[in-house]
Protein backbone atom coordinates (compact mmCIF):
# COMPACT_ATOMS: atom_id res chain seq x y z
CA UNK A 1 47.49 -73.75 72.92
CA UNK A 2 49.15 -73.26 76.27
CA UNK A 3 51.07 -76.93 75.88
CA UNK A 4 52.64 -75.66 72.56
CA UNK A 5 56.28 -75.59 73.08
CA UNK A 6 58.53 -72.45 72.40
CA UNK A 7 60.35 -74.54 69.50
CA UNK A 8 56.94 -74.63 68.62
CA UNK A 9 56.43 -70.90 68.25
CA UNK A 10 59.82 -70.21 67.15
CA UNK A 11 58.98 -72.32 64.07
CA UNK A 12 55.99 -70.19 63.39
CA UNK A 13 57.85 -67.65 63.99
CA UNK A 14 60.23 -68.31 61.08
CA UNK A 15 57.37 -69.49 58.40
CA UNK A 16 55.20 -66.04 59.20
CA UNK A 17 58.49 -64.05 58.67
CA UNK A 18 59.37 -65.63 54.86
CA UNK A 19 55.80 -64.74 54.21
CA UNK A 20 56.19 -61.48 54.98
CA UNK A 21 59.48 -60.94 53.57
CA UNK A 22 58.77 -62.84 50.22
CA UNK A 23 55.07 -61.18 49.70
CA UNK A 24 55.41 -57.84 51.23
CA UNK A 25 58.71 -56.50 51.92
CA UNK A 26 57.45 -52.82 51.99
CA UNK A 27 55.66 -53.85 55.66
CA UNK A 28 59.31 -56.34 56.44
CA UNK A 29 61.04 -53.13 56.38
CA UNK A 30 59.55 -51.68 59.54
CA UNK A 31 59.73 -54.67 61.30
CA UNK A 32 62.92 -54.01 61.78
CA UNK A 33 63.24 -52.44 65.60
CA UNK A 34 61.59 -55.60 66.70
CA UNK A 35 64.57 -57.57 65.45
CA UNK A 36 67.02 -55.17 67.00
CA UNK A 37 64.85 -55.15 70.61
CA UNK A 38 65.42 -58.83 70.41
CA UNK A 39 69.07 -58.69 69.64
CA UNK A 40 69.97 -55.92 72.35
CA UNK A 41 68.52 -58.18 75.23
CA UNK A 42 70.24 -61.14 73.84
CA UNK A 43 73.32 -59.16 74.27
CA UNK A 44 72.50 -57.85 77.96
CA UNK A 45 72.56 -61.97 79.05
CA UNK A 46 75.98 -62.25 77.85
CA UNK A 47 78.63 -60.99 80.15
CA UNK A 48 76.84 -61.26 83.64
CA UNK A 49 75.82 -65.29 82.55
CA UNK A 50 79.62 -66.05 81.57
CA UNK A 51 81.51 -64.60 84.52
CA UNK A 52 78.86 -66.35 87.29
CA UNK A 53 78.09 -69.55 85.52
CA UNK A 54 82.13 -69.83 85.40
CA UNK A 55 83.09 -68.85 88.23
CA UNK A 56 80.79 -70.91 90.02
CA UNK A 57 82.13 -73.86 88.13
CA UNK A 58 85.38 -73.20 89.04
CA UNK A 59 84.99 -71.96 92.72
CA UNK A 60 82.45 -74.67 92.96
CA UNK A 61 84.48 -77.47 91.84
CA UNK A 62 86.97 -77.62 94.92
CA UNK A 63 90.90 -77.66 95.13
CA UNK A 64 92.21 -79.20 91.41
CA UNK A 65 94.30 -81.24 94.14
CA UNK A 66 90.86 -82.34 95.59
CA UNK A 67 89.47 -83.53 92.38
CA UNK A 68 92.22 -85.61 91.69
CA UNK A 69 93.22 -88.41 89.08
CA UNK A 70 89.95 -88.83 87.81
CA UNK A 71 89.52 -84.65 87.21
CA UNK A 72 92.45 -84.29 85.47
CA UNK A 73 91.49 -87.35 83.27
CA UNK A 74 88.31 -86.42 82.78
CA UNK A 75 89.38 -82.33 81.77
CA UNK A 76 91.88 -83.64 79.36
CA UNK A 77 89.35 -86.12 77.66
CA UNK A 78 86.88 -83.04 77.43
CA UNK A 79 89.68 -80.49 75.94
CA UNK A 80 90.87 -83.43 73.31
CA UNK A 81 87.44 -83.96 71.72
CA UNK A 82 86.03 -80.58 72.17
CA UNK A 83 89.24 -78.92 70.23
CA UNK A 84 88.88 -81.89 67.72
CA UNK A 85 85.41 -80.74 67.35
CA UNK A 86 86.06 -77.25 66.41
CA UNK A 87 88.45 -77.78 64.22
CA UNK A 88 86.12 -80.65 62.43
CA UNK A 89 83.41 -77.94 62.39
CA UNK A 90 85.70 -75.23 61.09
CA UNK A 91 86.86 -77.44 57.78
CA UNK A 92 83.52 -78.23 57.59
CA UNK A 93 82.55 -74.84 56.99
CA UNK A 94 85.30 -73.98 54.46
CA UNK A 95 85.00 -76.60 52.36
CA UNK A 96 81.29 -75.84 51.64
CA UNK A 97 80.82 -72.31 52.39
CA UNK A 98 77.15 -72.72 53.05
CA UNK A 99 77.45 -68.24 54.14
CA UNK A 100 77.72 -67.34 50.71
CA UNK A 101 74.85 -66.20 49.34
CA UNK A 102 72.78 -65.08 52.53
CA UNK A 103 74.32 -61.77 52.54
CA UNK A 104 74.04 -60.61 56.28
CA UNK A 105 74.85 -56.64 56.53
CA UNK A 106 76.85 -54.95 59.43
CA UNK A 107 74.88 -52.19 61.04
CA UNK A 108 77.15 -48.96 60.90
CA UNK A 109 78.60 -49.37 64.24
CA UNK A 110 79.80 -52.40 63.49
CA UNK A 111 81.43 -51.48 60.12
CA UNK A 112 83.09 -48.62 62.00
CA UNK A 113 84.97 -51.42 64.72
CA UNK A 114 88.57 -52.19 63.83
CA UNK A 115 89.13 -55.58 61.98
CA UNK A 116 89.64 -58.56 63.93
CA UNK A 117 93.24 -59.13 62.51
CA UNK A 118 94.06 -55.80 63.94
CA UNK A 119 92.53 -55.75 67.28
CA UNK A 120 93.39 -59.24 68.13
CA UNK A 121 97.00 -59.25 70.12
CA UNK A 122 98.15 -61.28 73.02
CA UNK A 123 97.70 -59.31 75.70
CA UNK A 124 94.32 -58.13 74.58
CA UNK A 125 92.64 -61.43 75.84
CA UNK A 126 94.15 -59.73 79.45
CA UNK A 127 91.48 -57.16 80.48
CA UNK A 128 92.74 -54.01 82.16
CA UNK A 129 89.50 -53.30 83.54
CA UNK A 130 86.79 -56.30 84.00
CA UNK A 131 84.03 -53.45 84.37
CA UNK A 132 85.03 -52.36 80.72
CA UNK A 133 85.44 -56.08 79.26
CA UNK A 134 82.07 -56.54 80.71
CA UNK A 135 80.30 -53.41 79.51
CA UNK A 136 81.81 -54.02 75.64
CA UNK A 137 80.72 -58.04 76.08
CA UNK A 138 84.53 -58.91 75.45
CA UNK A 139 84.14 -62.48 75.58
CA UNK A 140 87.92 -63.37 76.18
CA UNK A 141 88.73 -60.80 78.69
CA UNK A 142 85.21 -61.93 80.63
CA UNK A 143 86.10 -65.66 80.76
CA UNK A 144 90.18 -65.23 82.09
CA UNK A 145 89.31 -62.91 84.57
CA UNK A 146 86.49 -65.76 85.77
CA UNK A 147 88.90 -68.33 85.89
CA UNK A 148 91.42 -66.39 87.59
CA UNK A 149 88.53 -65.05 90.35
CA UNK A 150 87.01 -68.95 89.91
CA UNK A 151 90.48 -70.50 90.71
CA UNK A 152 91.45 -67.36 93.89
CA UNK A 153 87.66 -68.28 95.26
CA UNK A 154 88.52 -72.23 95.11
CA UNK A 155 92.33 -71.71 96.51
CA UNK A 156 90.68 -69.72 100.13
CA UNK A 157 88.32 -71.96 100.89
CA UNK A 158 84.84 -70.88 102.82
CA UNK A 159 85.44 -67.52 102.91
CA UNK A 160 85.17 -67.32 99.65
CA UNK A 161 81.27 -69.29 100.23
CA UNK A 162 79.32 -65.49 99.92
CA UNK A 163 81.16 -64.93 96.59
CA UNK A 164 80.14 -67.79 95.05
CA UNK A 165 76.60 -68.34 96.48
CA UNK A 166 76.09 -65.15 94.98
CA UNK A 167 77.42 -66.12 91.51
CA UNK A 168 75.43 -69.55 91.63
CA UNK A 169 72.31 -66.91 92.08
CA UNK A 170 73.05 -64.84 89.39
CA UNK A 171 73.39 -67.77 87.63
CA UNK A 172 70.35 -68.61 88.32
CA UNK A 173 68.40 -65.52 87.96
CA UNK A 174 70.10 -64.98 84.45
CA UNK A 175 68.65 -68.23 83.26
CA UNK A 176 65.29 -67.21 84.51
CA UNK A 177 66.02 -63.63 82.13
CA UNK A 178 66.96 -65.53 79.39
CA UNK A 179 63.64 -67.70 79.48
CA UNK A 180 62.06 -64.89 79.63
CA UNK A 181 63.81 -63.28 76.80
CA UNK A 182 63.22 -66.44 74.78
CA UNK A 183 59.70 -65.83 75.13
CA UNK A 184 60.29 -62.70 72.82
CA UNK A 185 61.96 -65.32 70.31
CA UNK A 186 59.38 -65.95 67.71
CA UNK A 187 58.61 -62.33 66.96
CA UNK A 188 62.58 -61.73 67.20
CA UNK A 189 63.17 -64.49 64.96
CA UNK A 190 60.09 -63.17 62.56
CA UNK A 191 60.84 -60.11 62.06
CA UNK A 192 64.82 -60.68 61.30
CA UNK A 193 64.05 -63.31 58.80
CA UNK A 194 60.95 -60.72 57.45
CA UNK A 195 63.57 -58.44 57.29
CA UNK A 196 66.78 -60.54 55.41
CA UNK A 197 64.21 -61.79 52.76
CA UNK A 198 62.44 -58.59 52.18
CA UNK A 199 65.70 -56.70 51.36
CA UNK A 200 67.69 -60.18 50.27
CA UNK A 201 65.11 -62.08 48.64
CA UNK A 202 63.91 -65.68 48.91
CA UNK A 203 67.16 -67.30 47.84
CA UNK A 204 68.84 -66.55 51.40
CA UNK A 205 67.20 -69.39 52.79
CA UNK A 206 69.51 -71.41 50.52
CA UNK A 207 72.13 -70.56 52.85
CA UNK A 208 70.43 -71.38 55.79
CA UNK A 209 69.29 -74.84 54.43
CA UNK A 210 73.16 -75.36 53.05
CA UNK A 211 73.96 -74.64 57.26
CA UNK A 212 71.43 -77.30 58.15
CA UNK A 213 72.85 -79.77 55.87
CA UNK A 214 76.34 -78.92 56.69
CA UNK A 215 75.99 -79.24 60.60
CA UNK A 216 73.88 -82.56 60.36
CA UNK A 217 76.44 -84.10 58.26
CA UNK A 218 79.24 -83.22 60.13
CA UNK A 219 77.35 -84.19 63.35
CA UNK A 220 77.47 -87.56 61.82
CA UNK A 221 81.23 -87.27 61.31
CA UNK A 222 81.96 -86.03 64.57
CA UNK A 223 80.61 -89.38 66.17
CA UNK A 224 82.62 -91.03 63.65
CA UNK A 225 86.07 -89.34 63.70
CA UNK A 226 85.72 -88.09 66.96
CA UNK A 227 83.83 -90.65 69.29
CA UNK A 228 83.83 -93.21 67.90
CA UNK A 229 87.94 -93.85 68.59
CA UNK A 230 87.84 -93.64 72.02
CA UNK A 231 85.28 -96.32 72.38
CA UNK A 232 88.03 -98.30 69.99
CA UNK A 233 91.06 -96.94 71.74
CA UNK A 234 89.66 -97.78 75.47
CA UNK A 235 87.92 -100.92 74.31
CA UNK A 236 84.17 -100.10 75.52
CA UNK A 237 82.00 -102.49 74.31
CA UNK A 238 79.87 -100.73 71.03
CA UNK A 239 76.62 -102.94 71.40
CA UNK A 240 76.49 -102.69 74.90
CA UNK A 241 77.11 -98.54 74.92
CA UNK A 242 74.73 -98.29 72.05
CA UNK A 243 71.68 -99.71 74.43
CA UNK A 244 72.98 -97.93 77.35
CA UNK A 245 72.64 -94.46 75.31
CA UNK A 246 70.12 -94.83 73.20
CA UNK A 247 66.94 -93.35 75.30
CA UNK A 248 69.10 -90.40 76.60
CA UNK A 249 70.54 -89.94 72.42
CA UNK A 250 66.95 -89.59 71.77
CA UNK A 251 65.66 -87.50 74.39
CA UNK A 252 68.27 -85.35 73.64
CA UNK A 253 67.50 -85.00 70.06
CA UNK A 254 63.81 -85.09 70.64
CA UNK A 255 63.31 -82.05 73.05
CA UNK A 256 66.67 -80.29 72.31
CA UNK A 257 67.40 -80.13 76.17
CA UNK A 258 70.57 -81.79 77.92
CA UNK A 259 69.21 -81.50 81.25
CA UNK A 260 66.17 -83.78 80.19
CA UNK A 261 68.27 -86.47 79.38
CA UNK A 262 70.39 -86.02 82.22
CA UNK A 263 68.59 -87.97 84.81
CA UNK A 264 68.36 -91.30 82.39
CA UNK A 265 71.96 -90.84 81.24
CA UNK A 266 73.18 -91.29 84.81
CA UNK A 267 71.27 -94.15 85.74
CA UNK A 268 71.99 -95.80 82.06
CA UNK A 269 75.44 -95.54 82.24
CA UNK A 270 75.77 -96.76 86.07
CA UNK A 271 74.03 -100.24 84.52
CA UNK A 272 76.32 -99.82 82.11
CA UNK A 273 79.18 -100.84 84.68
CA UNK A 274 80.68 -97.15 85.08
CA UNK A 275 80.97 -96.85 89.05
CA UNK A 276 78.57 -94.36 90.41
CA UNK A 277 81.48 -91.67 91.85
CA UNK A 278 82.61 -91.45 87.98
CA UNK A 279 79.31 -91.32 86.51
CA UNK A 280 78.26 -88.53 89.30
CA UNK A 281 81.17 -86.39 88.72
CA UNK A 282 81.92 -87.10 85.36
CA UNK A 283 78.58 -86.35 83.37
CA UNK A 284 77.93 -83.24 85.53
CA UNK A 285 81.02 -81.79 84.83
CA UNK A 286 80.85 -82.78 81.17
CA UNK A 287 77.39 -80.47 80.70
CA UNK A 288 79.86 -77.72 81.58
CA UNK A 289 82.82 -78.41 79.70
CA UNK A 290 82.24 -81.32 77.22
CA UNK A 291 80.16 -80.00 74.91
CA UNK A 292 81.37 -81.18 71.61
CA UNK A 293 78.10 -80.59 70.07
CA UNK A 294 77.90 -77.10 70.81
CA UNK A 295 81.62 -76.91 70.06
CA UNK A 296 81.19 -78.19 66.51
CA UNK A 297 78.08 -75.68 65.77
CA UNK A 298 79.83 -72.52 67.45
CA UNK A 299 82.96 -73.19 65.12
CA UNK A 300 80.04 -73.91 61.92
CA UNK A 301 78.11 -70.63 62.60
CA UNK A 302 80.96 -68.20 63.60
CA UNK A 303 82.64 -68.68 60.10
CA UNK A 304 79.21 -69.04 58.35
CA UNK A 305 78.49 -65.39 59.62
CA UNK A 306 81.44 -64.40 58.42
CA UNK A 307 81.15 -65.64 55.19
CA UNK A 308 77.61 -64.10 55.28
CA UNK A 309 78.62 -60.91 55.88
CA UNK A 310 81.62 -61.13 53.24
CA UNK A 311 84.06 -60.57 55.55
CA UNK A 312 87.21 -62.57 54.70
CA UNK A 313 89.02 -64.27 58.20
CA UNK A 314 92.28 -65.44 57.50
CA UNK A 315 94.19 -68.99 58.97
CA UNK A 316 95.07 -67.15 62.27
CA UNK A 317 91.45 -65.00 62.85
CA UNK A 318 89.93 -67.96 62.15
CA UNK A 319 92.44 -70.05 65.12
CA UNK A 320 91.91 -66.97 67.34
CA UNK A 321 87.94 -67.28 66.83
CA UNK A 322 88.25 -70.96 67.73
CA UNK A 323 90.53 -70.15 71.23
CA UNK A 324 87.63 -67.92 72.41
CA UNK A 325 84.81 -70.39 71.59
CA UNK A 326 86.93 -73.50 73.35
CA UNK A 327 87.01 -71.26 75.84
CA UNK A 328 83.77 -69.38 76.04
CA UNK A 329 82.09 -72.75 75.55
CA UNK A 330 82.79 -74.04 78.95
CA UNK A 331 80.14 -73.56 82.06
CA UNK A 332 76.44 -72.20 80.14
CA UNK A 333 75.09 -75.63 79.61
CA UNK A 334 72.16 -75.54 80.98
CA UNK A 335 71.13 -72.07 79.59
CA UNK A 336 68.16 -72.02 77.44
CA UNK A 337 69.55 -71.63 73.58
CA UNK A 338 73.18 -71.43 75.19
CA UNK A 339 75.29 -72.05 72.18
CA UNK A 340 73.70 -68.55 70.59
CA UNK A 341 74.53 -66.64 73.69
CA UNK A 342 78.14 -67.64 73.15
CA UNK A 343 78.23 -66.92 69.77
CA UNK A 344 76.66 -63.41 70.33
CA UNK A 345 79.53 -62.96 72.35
CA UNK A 346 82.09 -64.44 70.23
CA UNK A 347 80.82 -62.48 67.05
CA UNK A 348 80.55 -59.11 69.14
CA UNK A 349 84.47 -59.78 70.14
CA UNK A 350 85.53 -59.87 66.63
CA UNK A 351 83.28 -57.57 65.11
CA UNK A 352 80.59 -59.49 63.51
CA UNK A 353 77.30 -58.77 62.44
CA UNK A 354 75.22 -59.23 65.17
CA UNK A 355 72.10 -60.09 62.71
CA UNK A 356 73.87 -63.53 61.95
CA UNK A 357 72.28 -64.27 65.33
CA UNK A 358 68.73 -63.52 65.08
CA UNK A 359 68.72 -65.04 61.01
CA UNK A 360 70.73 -68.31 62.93
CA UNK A 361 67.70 -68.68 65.35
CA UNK A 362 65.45 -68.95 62.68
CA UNK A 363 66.60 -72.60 62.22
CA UNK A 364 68.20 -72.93 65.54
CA UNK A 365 65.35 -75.63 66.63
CA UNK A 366 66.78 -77.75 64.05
CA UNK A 367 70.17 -77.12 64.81
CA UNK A 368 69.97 -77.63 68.57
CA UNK A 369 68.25 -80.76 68.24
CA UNK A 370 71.83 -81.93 66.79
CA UNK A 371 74.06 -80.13 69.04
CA UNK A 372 72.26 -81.49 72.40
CA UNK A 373 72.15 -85.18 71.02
CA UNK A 374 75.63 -84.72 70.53
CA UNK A 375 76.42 -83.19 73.64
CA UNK A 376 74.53 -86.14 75.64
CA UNK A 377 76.17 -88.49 73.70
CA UNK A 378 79.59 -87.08 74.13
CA UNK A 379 79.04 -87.11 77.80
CA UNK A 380 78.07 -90.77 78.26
CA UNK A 381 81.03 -91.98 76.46
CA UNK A 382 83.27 -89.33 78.43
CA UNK A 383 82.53 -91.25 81.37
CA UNK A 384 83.37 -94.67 80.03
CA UNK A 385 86.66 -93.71 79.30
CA UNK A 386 87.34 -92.40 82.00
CA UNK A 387 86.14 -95.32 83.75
CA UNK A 388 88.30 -97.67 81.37
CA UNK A 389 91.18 -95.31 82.01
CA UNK A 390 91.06 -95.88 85.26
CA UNK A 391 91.01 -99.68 84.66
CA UNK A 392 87.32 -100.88 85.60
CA UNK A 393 85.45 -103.45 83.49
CA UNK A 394 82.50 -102.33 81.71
């Protein structure tokens, strides 16, 4: 029983809580503290694991002079197809609407917030206090003050080394506290879907199956549209790359983890004929800032939420949604169900129901096995390109 995984659980999890909710929503009704317990510590992660797993990146990364041609090639591959991604994500989502239906309900609090549209200027993505942005889990505000402190700890050099040893441990130690709050998952995940069926009915998992649908199909378009040109624009050989990512594509997919695949991806694409100083700083870098799986998902359940909750975004909340989560994105790849810690943050920044989280995770095992095959793949072609762009043979 020990050697079960958590997906494992989390599954369980899910299938105890439509029970419940379906056959006895009287009892679904009290579960409902559980679901906010679960919720409230997912929240806690969220500003101390942005500002030290980016400033860490940042600091940790050297002088941009340092990293030279290859960095900046590299950085604007990973903007290009991560941007693409979003956007792919975000038509996705309005041409099918797969929210409608599920009816997710703000909790009173939230209902009482300001609308996005009118709390969303220009110079509110500036904090005036990083204490408050942290202690309101203001995404934007959290992540430019990081890469302002990221880029003053990189520009002095060692002194800055006890600043950012202590950010790469509270890195650390907040991916330890989210493990642990992942343990708390499958009765989180139970109880919020116990709850949304037992006051919704059965037909909200018609939603969530329409979200399924919708991200595998345009995961499948993202390696089309999105991928698939630059191995036809830098002329990578297809059949070649195909056996040099397969295993990693599949680890990926199989245990939902980047960092398993990591080790294989490297050595794969280094037979592959990418030169080992690319692949090594290249594919790192990428699990921090290319993640176009994630990318597509985060712009897929944002919206969805929305839609959930009937809340209408226009054109420009929707853009201004999409600048946080290119943004917010970068740096948490290696974070245990990182995508939903980013979206907790992104939907607490424009006044979102924070339920949409705990009713996503209820299929988020199915939906991360996409993302993370994505991500890996995304990564092993990033550093082909880059390799071709710099004019080596593969």
């Amino acid at each position: 029983m020990k050697r079960l995984s958590l997906t494992f659980w989390i599954f369980v999890g899910m299938a105890a809580g439509v029970a419940v909710g379906a056959f006895a929503p009287g009892f679904a009704a009290h579960l409902e503290p559980v679901s906010h317990v679960f919720l409230r510590l997912i929240r806690s992660i969220i500003a101390p694991l942005l500002f030290a797993t980016l400033v860490q990146g940042i600091a940790g990364s050297g002088d941009l002079k340092q990293m030279g041609r290859i960095g900046l090639k590299a950085i604007v591959y990973f903007e290009v197809v991560t941007t693409l991604a979003l956007f792919l994500g975000l038509g996705a989502v309005n041409l099918v609407r797969p929210g409608e239906g599920v009816a997710i309900a703000r909790t009173a609090a939230e209902a009482a917030l300001p609308a996005a549209q009118a709390g969303f200027k220009l110079e509110n993505i500036f904090p005036t206090s990083v204490f408050d942005a942290l202690a309101r889990n203001d995404a934007l505000q959290i992540v430019v003050f990081a890469f302002l402190f990221g880029a003053a700890c990189a520009a002095i050099g060692a002194k800055a080394d006890p600043v950012v040893k202590f950010c790469g441990s509270l890195a650390e130690v907040m991916f330890r506290f989210t493990k642990y709050v992942m343990y708390m998952a499958p009765l989180g995940v139970g109880a919020a879907i116990a709850v949304t069926i037992g006051s919704k009915g059965i037909k909200v998992l018609f939603g969530l199956s329409q979200l399924i649908g919708t991200m595998y199909v345009s995961a499948m378009l993202c390696i089309l549209l999105v991928l698939a040109p630059g191995l036809i624009l830098f002329r990578i050989p297809v059949g070649k790359f195909y056996r040099a990512v397969r295993e990693p594509f599949l680890i990926g997919f199989s245990t939902a983890s980047s960092e398993a695949a990591l080790p294989l991806a490297l050595e794969n694409m280094e037979q592959f004929g990418v030169p080992q100083h690319i692949v090594g700083f290249v594919i790192p870098t990428g699990y921090s800032f290319n993640l176009v799986g994630s990318a597509l998902y985060l712009s897929l359940a944002s919206v969805f939420v929305a839609q959930a909750a009937g809340m209408h975004l226009t054109l420009g909340e929707q853009l201004a949604m999409m600048l946080t989560l290119m943004l917010t994105s970068k740096g948490v790849a290696g974070v245990p169900r990182a995508a939903l810690v980013i979206l907790a943050g992104t939907l607490a920044t424009f006044h979102l129901p924070m339920e949409g989280v705990a009713v996503l995770l209820g299929v988020d095992a199915i939906l991360d096995m996409a993302r993370t095959s994505i991500n890996v793949l995304g990564n092993c072609l990033a550093s082909a390109v880059v390799a071709r762009w710099e004019g080596y043979k593969l």
